[in-house]
Protein backbone atom coordinates (compact mmCIF):
# COMPACT_ATOMS: atom_id res chain seq x y z
CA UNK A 1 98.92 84.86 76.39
CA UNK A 2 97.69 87.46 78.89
CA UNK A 3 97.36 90.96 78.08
CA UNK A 4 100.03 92.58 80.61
CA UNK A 5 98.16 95.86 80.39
CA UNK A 6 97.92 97.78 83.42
CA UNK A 7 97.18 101.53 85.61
CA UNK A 8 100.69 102.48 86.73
CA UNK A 9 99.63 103.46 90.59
CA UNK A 10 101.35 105.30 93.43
CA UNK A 11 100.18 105.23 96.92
CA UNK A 12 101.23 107.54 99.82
CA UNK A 13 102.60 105.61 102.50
CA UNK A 14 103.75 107.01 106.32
CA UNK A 15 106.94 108.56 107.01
CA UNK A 16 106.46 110.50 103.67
CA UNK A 17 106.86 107.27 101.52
CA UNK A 18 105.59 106.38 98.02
CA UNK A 19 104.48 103.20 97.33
CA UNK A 20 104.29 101.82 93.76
CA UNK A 21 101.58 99.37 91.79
CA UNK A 22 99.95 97.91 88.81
CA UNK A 23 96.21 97.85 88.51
CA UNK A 24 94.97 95.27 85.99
CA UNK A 25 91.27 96.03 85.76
CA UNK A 26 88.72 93.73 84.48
CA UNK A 27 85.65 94.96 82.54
CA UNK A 28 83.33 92.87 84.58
CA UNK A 29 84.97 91.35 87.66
CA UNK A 30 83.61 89.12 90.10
CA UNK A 31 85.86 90.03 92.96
CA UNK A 32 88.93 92.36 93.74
CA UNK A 33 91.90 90.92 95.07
CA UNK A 34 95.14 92.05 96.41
CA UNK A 35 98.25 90.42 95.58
CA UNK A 36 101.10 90.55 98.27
CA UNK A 37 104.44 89.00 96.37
CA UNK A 38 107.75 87.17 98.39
CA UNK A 39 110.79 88.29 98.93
CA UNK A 40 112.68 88.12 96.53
CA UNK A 41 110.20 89.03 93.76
CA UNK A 42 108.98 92.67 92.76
CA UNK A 43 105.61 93.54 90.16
CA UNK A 44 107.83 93.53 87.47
CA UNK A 45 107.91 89.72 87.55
CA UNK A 46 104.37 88.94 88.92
CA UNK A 47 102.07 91.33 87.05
CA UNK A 48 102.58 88.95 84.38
CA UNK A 49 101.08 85.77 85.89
CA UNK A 50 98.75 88.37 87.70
CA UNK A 51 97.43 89.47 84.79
CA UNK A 52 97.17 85.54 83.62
CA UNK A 53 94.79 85.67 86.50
CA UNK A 54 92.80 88.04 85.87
CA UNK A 55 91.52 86.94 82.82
CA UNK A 56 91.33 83.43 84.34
CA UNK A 57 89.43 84.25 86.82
CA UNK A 58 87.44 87.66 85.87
CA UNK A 59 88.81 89.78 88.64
CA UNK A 60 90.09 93.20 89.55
CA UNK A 61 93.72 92.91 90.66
CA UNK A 62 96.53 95.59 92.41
CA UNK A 63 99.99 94.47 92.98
CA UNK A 64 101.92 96.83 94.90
CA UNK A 65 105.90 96.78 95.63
CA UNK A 66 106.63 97.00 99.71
CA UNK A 67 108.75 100.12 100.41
CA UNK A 68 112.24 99.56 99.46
CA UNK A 69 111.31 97.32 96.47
CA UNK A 70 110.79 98.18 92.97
CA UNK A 71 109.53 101.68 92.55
CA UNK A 72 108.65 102.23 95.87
CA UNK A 73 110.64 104.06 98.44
CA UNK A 74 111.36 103.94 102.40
CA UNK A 75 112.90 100.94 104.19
CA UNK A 76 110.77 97.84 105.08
CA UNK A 77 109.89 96.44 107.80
CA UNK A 78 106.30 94.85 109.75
CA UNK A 79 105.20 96.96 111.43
CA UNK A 80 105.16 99.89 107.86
CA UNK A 81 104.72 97.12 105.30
CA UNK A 82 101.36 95.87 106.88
CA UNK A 83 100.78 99.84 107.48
CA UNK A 84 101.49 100.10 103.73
CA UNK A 85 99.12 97.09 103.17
CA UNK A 86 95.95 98.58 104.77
CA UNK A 87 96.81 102.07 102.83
CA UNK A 88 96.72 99.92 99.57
CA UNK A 89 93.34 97.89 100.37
CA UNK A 90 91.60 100.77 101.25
CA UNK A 91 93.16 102.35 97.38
CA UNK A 92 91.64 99.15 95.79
CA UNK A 93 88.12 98.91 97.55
CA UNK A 94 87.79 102.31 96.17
CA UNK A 95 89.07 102.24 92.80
CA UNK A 96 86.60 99.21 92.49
CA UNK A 97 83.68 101.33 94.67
CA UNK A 98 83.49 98.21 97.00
CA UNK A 99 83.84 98.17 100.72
CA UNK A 100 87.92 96.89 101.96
CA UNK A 101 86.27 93.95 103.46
CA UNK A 102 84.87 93.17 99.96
CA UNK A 103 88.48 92.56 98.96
CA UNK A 104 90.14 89.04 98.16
CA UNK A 105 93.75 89.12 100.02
CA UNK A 106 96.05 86.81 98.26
CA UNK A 107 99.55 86.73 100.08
CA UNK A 108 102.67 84.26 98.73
CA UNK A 109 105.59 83.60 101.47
CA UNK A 110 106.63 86.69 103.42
CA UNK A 111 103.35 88.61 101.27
CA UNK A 112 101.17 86.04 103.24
CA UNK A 113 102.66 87.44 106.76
CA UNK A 114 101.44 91.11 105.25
CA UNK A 115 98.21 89.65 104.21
CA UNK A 116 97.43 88.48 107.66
CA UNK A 117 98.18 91.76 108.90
CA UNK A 118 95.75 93.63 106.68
CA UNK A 119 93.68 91.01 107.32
CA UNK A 120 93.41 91.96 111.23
CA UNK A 121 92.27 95.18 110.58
CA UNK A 122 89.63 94.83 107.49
CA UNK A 123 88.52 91.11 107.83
CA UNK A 124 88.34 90.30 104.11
CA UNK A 125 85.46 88.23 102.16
CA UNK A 126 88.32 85.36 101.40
CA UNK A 127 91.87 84.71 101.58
CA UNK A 128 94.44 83.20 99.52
CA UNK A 129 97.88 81.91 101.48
CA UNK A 130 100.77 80.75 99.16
CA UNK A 131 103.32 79.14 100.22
CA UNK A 132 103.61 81.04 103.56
CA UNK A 133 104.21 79.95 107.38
CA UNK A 134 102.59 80.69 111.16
CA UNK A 135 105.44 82.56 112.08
CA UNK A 136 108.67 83.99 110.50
CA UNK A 137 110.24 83.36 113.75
CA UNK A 138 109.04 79.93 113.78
CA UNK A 139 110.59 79.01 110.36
CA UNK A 140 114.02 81.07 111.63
CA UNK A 141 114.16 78.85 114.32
CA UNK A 142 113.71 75.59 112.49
CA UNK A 143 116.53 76.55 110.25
CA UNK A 144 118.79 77.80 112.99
CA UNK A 145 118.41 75.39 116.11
CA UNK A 146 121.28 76.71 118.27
CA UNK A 147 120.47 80.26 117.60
CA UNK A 148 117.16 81.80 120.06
CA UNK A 149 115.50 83.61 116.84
CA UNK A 150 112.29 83.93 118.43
CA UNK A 151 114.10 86.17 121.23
CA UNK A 152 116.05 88.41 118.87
CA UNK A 153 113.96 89.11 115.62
CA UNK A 154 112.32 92.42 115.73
CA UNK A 155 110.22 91.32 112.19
CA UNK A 156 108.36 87.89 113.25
CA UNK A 157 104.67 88.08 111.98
CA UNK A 158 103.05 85.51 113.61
CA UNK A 159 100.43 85.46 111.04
CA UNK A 160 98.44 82.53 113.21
CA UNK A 161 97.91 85.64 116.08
CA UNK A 162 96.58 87.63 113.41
CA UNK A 163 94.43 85.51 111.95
CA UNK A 164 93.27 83.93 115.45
CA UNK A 165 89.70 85.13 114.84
CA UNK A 166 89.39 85.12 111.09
CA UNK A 167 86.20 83.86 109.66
CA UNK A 168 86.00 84.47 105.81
CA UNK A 169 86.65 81.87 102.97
CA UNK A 170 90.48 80.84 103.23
CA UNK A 171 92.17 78.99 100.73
CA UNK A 172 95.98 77.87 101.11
CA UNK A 173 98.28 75.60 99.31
CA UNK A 174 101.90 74.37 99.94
CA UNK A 175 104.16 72.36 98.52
CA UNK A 176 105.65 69.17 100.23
CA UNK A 177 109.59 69.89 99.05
CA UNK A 178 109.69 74.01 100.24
CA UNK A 179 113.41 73.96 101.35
CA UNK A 180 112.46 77.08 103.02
CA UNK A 181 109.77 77.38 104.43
CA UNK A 182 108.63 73.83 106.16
CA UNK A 183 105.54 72.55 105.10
CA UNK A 184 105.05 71.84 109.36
CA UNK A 185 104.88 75.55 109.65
CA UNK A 186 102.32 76.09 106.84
CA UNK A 187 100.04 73.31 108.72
CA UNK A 188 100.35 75.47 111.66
CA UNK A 189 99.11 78.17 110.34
CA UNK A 190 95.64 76.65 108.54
CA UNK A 191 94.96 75.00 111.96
CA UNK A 192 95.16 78.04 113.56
CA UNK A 193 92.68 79.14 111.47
CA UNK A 194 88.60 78.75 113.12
CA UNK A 195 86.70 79.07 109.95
CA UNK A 196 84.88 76.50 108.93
CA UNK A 197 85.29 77.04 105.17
CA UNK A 198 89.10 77.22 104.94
CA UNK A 199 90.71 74.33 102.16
CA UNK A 200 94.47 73.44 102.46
CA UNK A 201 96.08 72.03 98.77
CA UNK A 202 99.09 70.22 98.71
């Protein structure tokens, strides 16, 4: 079993807001990542398997709570989370003393829609997409046909606009019986995608 030790972190955010992580160091890593969790999780149920990763894999990792989950406080929404999300890579290149594009971004569901955001604006050594779509609004309006989503959400990361120009290693797996998000909108999204080492798993 993992050791679930960790740094307790807090990050200033905008809008005087406080954002709260775990750090689980390694003593010799081979990469820092950055772990951006779903919905309807918070760190108090992922630093576990994130610390099962760690040692797995010999890396650095910091798992942060958006603002209005966990710890952290504000209300959330795109346009601060992926805000938030730069705030915290730039925290974890330099607790590690690497450069942000040095980082690993790992992002699972709506974390991968943050992850391509952050990704925009530091163009990370690799990627890792969980479980995640091309576009909220796309997987809205496959849910709700009758409804015009894609005209009334203000939230819609279209993660395959983001990540139009993305180069690095990219890694992304799905499974074939997500109820929620279709596995037609996570195939979107890795086609979008020009580099030439990028690896779908289903």
């Amino acid at each position: 079993v993992a050791s679930t030790a960790f740094e307790d972190v807090w990050i200033e955010g905008d809008g005087e807001v406080r954002l709260h992580g775990w750090y689980l160091s390694h003593p010799k890593p081979r990469a820092t990542v950055l772990f951006f969790h779903g919905n309807g999780e918070d760190i108090s149920n992922c630093g576990p398997e994130m610390a099962y990763w760690r040692d797995l894999l010999a890396i650095n990792v910091l798992v942060m709570d958006y603002r209005g989950y966990g710890q952290s406080s504000g209300k959330p929404s795109e346009k601060w989370l992926v805000s938030d999300g730069v705030k915290a890579a730039n925290w974890a290149a330099e607790r590690a003393q690497i450069l942000p594009s040095d980082l690993v971004l790992w992002g699972r569901s709506i974390g991968g829609g943050v992850a391509a955001g952050v990704a925009e604006s530091i163009q990370p050594r690799a990627m890792i997409m969980e479980c995640t779509f091309d576009s909220l609004a796309n997987v809205a309006a496959e849910h709700v046909r009758w409804i015009p989503v894609r005209w009334l959400m203000s939230n819609q990361y279209r993660s395959y606009q983001r990540l139009a120009n993305y180069q690095g290693d990219f890694i992304q797996w799905h499974g074939d019986r997500d109820d929620i998000v279709p596995l037609t909108a996570a195939q979107r999204l890795f086609d979008a995608i020009p580099s030439k080492r990028k690896f779908f798993v289903l």
